[in-house]
N, C-alpha and C. Protein backbone atom coordinates (compact mmCIF):
# COMPACT_ATOMS: atom_id res chain seq x y z
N UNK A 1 -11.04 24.66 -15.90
CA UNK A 1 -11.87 23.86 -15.03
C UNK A 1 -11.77 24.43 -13.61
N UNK A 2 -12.86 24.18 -12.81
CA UNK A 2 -12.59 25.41 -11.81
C UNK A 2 -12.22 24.63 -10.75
N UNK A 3 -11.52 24.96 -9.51
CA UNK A 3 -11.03 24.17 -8.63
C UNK A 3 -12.18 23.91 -7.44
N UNK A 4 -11.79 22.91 -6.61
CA UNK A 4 -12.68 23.25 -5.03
C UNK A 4 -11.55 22.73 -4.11
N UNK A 5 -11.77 22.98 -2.92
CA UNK A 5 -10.95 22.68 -1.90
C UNK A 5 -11.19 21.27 -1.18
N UNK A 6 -10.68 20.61 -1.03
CA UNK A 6 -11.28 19.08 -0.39
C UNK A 6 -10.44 19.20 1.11
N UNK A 7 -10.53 18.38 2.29
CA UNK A 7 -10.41 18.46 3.24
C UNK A 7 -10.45 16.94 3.62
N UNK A 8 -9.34 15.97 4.20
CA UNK A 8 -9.36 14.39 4.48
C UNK A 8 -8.76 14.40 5.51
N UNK A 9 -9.35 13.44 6.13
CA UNK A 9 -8.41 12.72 7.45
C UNK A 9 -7.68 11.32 6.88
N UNK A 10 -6.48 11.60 7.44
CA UNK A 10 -5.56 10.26 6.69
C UNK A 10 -4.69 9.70 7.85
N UNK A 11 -4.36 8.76 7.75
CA UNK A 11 -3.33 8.23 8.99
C UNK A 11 -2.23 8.84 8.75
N UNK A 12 -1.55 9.44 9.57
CA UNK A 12 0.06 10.09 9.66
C UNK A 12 0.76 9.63 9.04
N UNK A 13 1.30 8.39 9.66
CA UNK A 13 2.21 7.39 9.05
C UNK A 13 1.91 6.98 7.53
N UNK A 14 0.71 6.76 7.12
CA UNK A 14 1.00 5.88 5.76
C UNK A 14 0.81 7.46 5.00
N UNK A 15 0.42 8.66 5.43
CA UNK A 15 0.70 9.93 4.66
C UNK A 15 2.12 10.25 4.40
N UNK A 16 3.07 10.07 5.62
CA UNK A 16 4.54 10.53 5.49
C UNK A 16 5.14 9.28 4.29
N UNK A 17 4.71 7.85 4.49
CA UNK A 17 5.19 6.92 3.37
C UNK A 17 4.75 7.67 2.22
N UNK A 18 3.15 7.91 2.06
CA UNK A 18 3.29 7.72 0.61
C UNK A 18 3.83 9.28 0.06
N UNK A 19 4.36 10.50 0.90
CA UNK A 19 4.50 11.49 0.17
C UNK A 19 6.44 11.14 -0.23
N UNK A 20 7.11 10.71 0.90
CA UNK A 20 8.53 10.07 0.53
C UNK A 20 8.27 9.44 -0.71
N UNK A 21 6.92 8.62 -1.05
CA UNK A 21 7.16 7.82 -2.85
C UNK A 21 7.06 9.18 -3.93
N UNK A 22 6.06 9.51 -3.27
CA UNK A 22 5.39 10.63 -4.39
C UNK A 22 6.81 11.53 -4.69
N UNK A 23 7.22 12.44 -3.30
CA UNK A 23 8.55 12.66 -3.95
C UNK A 23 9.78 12.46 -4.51
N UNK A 24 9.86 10.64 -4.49
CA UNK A 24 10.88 10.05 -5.08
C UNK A 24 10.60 10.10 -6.81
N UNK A 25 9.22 10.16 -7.13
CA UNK A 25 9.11 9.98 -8.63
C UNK A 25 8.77 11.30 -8.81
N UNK A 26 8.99 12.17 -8.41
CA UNK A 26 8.41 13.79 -8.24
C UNK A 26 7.21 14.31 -8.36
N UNK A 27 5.99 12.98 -8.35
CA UNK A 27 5.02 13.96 -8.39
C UNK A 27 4.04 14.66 -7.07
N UNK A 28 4.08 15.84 -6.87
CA UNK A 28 3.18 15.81 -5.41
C UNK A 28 1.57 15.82 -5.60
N UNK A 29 1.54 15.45 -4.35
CA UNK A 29 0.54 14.79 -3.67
C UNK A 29 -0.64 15.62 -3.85
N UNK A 30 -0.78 17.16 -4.12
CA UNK A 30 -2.32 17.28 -4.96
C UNK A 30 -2.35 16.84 -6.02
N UNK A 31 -1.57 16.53 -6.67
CA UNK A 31 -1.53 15.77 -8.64
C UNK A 31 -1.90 14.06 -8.03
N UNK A 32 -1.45 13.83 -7.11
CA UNK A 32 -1.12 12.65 -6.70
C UNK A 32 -2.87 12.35 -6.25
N UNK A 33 -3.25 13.44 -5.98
CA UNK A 33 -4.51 12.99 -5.45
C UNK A 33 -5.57 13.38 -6.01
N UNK A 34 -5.46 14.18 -7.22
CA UNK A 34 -6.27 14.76 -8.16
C UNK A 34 -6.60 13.49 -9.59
N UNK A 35 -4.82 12.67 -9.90
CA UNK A 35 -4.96 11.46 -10.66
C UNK A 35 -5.83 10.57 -10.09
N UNK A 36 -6.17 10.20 -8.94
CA UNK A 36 -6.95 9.10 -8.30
C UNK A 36 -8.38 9.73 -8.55
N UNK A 37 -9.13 10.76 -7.85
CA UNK A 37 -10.17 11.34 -8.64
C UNK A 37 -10.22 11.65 -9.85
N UNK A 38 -9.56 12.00 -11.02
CA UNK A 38 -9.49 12.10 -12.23
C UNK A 38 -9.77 10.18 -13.05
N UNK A 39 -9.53 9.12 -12.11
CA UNK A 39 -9.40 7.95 -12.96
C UNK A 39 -10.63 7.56 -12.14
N UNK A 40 -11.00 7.62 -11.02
CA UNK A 40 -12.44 7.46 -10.66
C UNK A 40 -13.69 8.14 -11.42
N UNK A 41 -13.39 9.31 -11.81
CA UNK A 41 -14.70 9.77 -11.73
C UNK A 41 -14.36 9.32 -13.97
N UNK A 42 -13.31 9.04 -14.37
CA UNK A 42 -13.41 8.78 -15.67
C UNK A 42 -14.21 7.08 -16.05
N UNK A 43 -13.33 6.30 -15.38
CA UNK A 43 -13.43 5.25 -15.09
C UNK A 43 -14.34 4.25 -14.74
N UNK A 44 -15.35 5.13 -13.47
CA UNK A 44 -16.15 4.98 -12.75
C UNK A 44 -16.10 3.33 -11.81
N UNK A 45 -14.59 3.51 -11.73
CA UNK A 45 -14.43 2.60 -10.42
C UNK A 45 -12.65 2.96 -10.04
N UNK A 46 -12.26 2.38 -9.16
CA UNK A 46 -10.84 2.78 -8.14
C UNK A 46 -9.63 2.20 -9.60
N UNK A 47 -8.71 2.67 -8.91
CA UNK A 47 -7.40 2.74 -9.68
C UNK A 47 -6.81 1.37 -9.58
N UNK A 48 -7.51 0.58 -8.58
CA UNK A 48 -6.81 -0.71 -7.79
C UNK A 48 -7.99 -1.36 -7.13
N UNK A 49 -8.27 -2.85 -7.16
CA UNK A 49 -8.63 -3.83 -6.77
C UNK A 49 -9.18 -3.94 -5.40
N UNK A 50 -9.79 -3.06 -4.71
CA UNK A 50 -10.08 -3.59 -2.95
C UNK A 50 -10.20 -5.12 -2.74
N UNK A 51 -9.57 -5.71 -1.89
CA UNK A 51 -9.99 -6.93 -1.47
C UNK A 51 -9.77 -7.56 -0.15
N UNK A 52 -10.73 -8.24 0.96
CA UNK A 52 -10.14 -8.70 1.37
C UNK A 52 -9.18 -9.67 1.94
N UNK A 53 -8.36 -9.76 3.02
CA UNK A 53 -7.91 -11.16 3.12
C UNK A 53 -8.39 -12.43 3.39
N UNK A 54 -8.14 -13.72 2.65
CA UNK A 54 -9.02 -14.78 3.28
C UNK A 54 -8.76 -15.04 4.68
N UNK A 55 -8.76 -16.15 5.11
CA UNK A 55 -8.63 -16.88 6.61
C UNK A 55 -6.98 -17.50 6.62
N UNK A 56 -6.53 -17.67 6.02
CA UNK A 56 -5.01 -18.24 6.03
C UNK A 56 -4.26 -17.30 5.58
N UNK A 57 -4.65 -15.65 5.26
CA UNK A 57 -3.83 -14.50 5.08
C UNK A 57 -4.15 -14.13 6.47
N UNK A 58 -5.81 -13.74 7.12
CA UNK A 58 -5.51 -13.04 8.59
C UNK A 58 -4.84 -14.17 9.65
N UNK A 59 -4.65 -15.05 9.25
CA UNK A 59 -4.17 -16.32 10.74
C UNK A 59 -2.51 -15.65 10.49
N UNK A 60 -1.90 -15.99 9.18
CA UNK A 60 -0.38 -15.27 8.97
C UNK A 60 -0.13 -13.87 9.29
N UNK A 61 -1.34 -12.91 9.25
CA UNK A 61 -1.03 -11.76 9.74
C UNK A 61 -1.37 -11.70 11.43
N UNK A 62 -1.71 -12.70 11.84
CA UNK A 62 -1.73 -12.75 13.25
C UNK A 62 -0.77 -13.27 14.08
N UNK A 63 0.31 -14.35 13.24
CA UNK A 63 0.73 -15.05 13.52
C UNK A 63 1.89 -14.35 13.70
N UNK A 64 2.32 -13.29 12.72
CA UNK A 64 3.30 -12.55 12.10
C UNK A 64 2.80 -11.40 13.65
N UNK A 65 1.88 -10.72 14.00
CA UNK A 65 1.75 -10.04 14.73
C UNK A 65 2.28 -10.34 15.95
N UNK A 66 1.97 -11.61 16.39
CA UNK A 66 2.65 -12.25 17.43
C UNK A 66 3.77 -12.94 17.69
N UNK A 67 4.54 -12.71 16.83
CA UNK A 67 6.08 -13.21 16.60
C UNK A 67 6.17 -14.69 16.58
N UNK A 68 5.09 -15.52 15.83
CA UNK A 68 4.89 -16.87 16.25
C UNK A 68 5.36 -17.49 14.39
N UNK A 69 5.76 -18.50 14.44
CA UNK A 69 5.98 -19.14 12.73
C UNK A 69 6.61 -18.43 12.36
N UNK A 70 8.01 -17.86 12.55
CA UNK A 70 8.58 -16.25 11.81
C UNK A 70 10.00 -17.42 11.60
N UNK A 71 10.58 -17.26 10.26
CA UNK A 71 11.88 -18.07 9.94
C UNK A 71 12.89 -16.84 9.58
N UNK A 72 14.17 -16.99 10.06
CA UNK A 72 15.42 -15.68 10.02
C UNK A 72 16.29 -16.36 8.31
N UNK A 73 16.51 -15.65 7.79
CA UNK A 73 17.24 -15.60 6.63
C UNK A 73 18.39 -15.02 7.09
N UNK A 74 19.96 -15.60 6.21
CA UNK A 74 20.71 -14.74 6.46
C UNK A 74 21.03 -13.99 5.03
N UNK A 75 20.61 -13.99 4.18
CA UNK A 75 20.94 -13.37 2.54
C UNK A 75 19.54 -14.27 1.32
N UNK A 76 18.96 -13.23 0.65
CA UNK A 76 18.18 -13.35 -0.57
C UNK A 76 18.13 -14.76 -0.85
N UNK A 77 18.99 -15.06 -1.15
CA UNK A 77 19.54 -16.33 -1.71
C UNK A 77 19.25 -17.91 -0.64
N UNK A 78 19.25 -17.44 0.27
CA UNK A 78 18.56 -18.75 1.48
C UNK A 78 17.29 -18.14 1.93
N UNK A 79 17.03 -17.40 1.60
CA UNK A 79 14.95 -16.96 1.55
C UNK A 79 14.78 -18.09 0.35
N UNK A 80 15.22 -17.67 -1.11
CA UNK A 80 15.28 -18.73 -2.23
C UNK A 80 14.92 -20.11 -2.13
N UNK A 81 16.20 -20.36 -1.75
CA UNK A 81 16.71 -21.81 -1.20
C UNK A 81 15.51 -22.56 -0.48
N UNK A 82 15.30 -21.64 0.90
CA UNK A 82 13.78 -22.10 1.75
C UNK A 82 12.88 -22.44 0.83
N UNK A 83 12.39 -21.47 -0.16
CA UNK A 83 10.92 -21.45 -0.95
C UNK A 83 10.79 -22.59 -1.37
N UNK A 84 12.42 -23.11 -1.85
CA UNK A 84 11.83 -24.39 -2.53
C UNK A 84 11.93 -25.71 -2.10
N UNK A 85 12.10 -25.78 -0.49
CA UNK A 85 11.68 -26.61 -0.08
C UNK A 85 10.62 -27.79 0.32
């Protein structure tokens, strides 16, 4: 199958995350990015779900942005404890 060269602009940061995953399970990132076109173009839709957030996910991600409603845990186990309050 013959190759072509592709060319992307990607954000820095979530490139350096996802190649640290890619090399934790060893696969790199042209396989890594050849499987995502390989299940698109088989598939003929994404590997994963796009969606966006409702109105009470962006208010928490705003809220969370602004250091506002934020509760401190001191161990797993009293995150727990909280939930089921």
């Amino acid at each position: 199958m013959p190759k072509e060269q592709a060319n992307y602009r990607i954000d820095s940061d979530a490139k350096k995350q996802a190649y640290a995953v890619l090399e934790s399970i060893g696969i790199k990132p042209t396989d890594a990015v050849n499987m995502f076109i390989h299940h698109i173009a088989m598939f003929k839709e994404l590997p994963f779900r796009p969606s966006l957030p409702n109105a009470e996910t962006i208010a928490t991600f705003e809220d969370t942005d602004a250091g506002r409603n934020l509760t401190e845990h001191k161990s797993v186990d009293d995150i727990f404890a909280n939930l089921g309050k």
